[in-house]
N, C-alpha and C. Protein backbone atom coordinates (compact mmCIF):
# COMPACT_ATOMS: atom_id res chain seq x y z
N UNK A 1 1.13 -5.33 23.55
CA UNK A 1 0.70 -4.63 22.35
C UNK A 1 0.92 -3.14 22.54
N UNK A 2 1.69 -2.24 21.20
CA UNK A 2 1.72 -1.27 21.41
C UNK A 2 0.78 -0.05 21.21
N UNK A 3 0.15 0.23 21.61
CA UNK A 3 -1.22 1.34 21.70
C UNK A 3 -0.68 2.58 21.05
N UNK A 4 0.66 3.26 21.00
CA UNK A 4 0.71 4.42 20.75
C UNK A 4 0.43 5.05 19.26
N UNK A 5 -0.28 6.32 19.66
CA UNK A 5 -0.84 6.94 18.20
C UNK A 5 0.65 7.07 17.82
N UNK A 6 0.68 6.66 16.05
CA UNK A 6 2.04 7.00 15.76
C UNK A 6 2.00 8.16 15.25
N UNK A 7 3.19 8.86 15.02
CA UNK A 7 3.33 10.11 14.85
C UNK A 7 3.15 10.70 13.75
N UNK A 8 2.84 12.02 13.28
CA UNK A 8 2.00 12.56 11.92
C UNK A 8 3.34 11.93 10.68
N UNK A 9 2.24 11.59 9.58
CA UNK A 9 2.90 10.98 8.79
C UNK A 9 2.47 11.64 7.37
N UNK A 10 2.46 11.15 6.55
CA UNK A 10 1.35 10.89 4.53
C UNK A 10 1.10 9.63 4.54
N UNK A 11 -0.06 9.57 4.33
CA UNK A 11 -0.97 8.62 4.29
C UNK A 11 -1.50 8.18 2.85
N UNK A 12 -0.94 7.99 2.05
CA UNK A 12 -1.68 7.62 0.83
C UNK A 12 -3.10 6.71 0.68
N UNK A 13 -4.12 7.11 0.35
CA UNK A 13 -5.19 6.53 0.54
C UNK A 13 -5.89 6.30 -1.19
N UNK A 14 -6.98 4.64 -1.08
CA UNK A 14 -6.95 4.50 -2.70
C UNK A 14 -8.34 3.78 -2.01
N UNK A 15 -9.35 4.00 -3.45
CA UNK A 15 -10.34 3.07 -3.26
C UNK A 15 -10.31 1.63 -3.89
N UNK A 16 -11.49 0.58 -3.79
CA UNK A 16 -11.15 -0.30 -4.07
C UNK A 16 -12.65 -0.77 -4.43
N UNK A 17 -12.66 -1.51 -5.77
CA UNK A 17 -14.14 -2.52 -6.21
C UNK A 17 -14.42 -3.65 -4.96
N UNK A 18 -13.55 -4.44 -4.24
CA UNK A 18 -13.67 -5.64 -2.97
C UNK A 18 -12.94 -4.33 -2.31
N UNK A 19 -12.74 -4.25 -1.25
CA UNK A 19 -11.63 -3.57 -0.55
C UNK A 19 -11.80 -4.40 0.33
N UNK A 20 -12.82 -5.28 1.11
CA UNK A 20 -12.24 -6.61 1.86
C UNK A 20 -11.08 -7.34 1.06
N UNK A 21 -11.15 -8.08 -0.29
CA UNK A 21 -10.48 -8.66 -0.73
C UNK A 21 -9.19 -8.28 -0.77
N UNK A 22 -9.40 -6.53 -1.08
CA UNK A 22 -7.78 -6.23 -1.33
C UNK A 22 -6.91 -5.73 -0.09
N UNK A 23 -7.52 -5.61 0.97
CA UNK A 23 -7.15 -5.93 2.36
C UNK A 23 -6.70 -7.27 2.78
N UNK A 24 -7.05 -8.26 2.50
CA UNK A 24 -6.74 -9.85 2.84
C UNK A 24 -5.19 -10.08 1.50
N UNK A 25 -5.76 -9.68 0.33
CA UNK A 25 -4.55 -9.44 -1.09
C UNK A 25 -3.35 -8.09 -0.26
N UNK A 26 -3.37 -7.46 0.28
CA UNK A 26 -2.13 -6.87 0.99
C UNK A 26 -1.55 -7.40 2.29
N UNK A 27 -2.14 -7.95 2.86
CA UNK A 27 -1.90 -8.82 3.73
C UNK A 27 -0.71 -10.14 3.56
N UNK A 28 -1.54 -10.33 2.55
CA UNK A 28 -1.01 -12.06 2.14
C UNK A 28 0.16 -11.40 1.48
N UNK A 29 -0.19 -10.87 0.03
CA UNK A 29 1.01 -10.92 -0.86
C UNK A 29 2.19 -10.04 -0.57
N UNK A 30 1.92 -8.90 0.79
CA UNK A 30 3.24 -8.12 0.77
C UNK A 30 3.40 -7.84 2.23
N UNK A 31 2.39 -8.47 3.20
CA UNK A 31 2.92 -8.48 4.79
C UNK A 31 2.28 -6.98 4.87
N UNK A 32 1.46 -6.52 4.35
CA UNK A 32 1.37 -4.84 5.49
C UNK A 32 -0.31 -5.96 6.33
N UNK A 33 -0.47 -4.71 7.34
CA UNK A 33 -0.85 -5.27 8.83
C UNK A 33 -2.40 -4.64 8.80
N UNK A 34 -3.76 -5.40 9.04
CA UNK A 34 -4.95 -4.53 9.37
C UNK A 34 -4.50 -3.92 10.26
N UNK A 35 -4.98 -2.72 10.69
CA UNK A 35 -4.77 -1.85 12.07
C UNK A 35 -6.40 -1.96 12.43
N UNK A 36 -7.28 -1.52 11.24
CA UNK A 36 -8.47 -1.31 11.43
C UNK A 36 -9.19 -1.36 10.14
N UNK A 37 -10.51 -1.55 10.14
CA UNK A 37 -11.83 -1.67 8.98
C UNK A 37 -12.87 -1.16 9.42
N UNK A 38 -13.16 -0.13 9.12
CA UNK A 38 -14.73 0.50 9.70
C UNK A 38 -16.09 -0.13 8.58
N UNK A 39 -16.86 -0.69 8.89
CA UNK A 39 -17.76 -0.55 7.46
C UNK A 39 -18.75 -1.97 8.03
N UNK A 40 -19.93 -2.07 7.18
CA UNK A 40 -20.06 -3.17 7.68
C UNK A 40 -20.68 -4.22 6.12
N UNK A 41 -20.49 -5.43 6.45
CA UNK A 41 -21.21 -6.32 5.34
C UNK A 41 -19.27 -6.12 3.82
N UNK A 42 -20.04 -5.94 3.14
CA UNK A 42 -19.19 -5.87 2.08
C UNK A 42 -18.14 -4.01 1.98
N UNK A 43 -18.61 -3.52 2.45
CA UNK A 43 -18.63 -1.93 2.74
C UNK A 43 -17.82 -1.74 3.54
N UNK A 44 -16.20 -1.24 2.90
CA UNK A 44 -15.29 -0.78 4.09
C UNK A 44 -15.38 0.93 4.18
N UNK A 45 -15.82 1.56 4.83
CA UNK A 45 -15.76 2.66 4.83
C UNK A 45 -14.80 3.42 4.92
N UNK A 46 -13.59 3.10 5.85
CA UNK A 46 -12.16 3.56 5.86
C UNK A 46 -11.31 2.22 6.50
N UNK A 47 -10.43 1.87 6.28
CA UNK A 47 -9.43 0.67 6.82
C UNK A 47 -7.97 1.51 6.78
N UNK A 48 -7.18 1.37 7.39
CA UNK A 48 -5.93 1.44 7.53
C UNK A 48 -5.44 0.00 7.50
N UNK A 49 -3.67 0.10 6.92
CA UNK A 49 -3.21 -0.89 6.99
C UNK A 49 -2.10 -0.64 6.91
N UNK A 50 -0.81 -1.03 8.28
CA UNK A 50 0.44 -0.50 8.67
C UNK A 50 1.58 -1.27 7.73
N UNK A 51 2.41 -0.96 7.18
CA UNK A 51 3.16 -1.27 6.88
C UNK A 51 4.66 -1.41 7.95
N UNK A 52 4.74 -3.13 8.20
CA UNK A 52 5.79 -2.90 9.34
C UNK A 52 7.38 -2.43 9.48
N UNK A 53 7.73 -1.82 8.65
CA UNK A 53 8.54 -1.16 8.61
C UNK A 53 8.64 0.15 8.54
N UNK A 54 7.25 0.47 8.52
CA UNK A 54 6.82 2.28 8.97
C UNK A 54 5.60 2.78 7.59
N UNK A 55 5.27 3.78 8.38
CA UNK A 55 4.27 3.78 7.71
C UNK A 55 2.70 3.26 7.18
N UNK A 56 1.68 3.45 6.13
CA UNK A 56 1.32 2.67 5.62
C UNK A 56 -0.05 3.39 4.67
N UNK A 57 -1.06 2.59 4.87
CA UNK A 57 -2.10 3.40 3.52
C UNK A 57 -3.38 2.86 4.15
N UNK A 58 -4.02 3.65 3.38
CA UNK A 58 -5.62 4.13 3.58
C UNK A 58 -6.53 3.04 2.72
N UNK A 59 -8.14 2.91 2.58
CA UNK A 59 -8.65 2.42 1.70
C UNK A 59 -9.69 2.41 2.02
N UNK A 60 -10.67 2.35 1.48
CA UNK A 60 -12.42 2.17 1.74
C UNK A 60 -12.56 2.02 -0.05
N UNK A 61 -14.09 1.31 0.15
CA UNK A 61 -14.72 0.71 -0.77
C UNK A 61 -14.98 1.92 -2.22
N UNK A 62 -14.93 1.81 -3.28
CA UNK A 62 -15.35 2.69 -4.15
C UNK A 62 -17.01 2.94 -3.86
N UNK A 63 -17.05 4.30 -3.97
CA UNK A 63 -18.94 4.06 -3.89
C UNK A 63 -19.09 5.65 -4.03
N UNK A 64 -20.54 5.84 -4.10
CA UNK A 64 -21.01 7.09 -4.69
C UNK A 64 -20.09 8.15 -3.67
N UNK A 65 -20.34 9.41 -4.05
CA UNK A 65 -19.44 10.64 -3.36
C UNK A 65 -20.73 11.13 -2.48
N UNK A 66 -20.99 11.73 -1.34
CA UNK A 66 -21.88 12.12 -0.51
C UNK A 66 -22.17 13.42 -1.81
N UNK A 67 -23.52 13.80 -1.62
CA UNK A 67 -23.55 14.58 -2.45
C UNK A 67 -22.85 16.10 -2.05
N UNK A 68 -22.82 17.06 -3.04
CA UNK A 68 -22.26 18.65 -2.49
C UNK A 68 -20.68 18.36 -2.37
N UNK A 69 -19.61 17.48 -2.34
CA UNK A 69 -18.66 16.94 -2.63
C UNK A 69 -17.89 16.70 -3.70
N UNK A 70 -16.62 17.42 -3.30
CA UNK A 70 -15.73 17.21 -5.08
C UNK A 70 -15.59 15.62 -5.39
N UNK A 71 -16.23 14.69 -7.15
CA UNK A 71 -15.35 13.79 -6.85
C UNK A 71 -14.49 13.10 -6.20
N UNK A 72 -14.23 12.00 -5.69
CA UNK A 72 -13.02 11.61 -5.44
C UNK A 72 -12.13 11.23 -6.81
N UNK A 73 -10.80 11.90 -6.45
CA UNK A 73 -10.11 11.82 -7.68
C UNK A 73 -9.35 10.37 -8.17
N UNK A 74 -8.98 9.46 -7.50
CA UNK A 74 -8.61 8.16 -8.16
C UNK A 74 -9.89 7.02 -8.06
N UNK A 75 -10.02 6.57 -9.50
CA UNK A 75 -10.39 5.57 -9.88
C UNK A 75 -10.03 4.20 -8.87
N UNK A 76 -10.46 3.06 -8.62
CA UNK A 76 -10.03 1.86 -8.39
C UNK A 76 -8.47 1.32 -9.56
N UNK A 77 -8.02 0.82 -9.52
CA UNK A 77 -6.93 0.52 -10.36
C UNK A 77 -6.01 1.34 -10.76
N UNK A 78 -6.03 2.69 -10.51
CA UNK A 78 -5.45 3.61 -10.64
C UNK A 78 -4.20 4.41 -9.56
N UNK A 79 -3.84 3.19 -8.53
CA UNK A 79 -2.99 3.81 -7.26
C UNK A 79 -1.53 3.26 -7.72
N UNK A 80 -0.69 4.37 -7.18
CA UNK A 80 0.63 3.39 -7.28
C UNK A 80 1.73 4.19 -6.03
N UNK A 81 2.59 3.15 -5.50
CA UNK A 81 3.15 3.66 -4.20
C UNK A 81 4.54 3.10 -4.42
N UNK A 82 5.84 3.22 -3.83
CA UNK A 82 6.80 2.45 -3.42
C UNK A 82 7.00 2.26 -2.24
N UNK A 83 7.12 1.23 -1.89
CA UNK A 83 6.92 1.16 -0.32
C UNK A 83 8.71 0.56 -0.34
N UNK A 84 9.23 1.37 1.06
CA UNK A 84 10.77 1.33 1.21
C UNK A 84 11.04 -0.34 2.29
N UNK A 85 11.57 -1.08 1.76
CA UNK A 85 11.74 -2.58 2.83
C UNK A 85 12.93 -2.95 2.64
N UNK A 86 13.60 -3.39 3.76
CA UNK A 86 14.88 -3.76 4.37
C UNK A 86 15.52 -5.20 3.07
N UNK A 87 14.15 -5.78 2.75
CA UNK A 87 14.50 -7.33 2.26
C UNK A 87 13.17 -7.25 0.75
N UNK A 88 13.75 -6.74 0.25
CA UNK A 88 12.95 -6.89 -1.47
C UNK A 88 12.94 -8.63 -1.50
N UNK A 89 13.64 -8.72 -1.14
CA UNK A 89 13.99 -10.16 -1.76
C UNK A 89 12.95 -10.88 -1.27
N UNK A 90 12.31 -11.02 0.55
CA UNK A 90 11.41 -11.90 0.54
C UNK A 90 10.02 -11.33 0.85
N UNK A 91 9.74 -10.11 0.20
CA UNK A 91 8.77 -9.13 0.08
C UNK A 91 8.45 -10.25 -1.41
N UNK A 92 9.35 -9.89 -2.14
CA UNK A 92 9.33 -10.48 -3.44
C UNK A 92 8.60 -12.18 -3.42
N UNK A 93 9.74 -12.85 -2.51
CA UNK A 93 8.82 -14.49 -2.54
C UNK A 93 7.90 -14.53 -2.32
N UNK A 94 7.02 -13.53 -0.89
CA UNK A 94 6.27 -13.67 -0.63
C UNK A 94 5.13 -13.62 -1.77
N UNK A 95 5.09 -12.43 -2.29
CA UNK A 95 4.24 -11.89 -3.67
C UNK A 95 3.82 -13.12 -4.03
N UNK A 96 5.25 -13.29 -4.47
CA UNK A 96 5.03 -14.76 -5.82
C UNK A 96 4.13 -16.12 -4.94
N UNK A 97 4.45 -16.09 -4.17
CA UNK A 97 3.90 -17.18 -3.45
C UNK A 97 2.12 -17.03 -3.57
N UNK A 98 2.11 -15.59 -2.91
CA UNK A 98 0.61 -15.96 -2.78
C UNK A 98 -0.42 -15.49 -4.23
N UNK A 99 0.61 -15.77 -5.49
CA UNK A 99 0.22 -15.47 -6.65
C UNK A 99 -0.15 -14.18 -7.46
N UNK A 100 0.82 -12.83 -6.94
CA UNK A 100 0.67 -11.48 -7.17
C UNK A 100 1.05 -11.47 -8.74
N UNK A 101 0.52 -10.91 -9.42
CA UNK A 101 1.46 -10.35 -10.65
C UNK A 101 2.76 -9.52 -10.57
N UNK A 102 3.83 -10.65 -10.92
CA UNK A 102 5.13 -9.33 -11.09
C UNK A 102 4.91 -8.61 -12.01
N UNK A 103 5.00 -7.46 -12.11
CA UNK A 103 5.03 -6.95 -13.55
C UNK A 103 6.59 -6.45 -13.22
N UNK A 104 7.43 -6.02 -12.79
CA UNK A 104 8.86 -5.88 -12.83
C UNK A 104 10.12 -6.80 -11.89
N UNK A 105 10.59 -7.37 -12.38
CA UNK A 105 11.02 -8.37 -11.75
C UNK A 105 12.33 -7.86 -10.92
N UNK A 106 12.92 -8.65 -9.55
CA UNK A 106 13.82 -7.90 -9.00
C UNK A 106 15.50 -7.36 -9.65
N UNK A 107 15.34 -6.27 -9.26
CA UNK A 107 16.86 -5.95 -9.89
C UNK A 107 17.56 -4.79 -9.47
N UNK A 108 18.42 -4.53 -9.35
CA UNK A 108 19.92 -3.24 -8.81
C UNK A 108 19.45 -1.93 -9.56
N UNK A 109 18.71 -0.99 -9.31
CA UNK A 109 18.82 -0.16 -9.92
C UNK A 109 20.22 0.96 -10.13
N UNK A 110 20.17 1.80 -10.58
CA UNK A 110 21.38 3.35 -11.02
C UNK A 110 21.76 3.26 -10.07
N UNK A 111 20.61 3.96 -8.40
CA UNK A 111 21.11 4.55 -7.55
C UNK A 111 21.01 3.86 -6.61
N UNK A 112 21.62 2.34 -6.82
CA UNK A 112 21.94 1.72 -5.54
C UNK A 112 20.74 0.93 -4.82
N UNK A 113 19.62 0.77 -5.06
CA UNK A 113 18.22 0.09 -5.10
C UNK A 113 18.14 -1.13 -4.97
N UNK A 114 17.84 -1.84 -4.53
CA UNK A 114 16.76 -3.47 -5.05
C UNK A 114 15.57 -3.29 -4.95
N UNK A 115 15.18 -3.03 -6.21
CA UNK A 115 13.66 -3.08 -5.89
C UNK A 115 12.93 -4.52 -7.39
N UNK A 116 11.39 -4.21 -7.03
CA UNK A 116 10.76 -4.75 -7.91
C UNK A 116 9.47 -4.34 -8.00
N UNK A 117 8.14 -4.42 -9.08
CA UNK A 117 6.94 -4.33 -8.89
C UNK A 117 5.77 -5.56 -9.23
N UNK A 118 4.64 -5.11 -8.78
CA UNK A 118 3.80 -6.22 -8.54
C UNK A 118 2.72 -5.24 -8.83
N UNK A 119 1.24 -5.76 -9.50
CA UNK A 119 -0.36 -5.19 -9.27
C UNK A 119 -0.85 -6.01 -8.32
N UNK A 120 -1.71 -5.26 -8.17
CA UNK A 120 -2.99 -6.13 -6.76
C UNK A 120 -4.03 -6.46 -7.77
N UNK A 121 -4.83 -7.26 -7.23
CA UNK A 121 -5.94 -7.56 -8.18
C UNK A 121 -7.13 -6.41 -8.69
N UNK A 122 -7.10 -5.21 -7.88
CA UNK A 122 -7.41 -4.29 -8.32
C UNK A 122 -7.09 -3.58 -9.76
N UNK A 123 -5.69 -3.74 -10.06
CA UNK A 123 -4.48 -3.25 -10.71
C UNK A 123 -3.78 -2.11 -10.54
N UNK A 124 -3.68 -2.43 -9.07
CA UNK A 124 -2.83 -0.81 -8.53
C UNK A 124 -1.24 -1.62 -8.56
N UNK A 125 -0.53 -0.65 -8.88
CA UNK A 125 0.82 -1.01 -8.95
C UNK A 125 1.98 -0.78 -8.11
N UNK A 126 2.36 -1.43 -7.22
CA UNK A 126 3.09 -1.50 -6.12
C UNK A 126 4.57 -1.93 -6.24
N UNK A 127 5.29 -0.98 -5.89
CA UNK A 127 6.82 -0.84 -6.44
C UNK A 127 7.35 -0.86 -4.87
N UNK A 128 8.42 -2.29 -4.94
CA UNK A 128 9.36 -2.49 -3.62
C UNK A 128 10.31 -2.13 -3.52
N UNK A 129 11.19 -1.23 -2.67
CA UNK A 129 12.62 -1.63 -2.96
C UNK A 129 13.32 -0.76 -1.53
N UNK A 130 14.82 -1.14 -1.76
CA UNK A 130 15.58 -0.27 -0.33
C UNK A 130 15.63 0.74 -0.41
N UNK A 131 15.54 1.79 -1.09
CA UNK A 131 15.89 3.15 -1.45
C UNK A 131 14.76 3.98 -0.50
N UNK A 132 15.34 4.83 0.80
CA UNK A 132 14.68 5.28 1.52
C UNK A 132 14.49 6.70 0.97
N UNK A 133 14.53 6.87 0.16
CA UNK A 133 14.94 8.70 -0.19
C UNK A 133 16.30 9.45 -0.37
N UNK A 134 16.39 10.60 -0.59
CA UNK A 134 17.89 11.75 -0.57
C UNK A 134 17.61 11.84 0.38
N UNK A 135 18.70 12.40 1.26
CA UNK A 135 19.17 12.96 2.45
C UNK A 135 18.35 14.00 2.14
N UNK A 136 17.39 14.44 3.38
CA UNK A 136 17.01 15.58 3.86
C UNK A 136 17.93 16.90 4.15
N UNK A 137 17.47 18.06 3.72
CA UNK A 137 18.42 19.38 4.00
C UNK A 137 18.66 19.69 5.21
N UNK A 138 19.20 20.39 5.85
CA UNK A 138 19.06 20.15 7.80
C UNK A 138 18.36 21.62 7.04
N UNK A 139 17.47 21.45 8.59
CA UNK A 139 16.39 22.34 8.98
C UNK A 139 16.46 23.56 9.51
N UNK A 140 16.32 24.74 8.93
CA UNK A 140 16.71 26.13 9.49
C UNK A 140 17.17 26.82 8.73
């Protein structure tokens, strides 16, 4: 097993009404990985969850703001990400299998893409596809 802290990243982080559930619902329907769940009983306080092809996202339970604290600014149902994968295609079966909502079904985009999207039972909306980004500017 590999132990190493991985290296500084963006972390997109979202709350959740179950966030057990929608931890076990990212799991199943699109393969990203518990790393960790802090919280106890129904109450995730913070969870990570790796996405194995790099990367991944944040989550803890929706619940009051400590007081003296700005809001937290997203709602439950309100997250949306594209996550970059080698194989849309069985990102995609998988979904369907473990009964995700497609809401966009797979297809070739403009710039060379396969992607597709899906909600979680939350109704956060999760967009798949190969498209890793533009080429970065070189540095200097």
């Amino acid at each position: 097993m590999d132990t190493k802290t991985p290296a500084p990243q963006v972390w997109p982080s979202l709350r959740a009404r179950d966030a057990r559930g929608l931890i076990r619902f990212l799991a199943d329907a699109f393969g990203f990985q518990e790393v960790v769940a802090y919280g106890e009983g129904e109450l995730v306080a913070h969870a990570e969850l790796a996405w194995p092809e790099g990367g991944g996202v944040m989550l803890g339970s929706d619940r009051p703001d400590p007081e003296g604290t700005a809001p937290w600014p997203g709602r439950p149902g309100t997250f949306t990400a594209y996550v970059v994968t080698a194989d849309p295609d069985a990102v995609h079966a998988r979904a369907v299998a473990a009964g995700a909502r497609i809401t966009m079904d797979l297809h070739e985009t403009d710039y060379g893409s396969r992607d597709f999207a899906a909600d979680d039972p939350e109704g956060n909306r999760w967009y798949f596809g190969t498209y890793p980004g533009a080429p970065r500017p070189a540095a200097g």
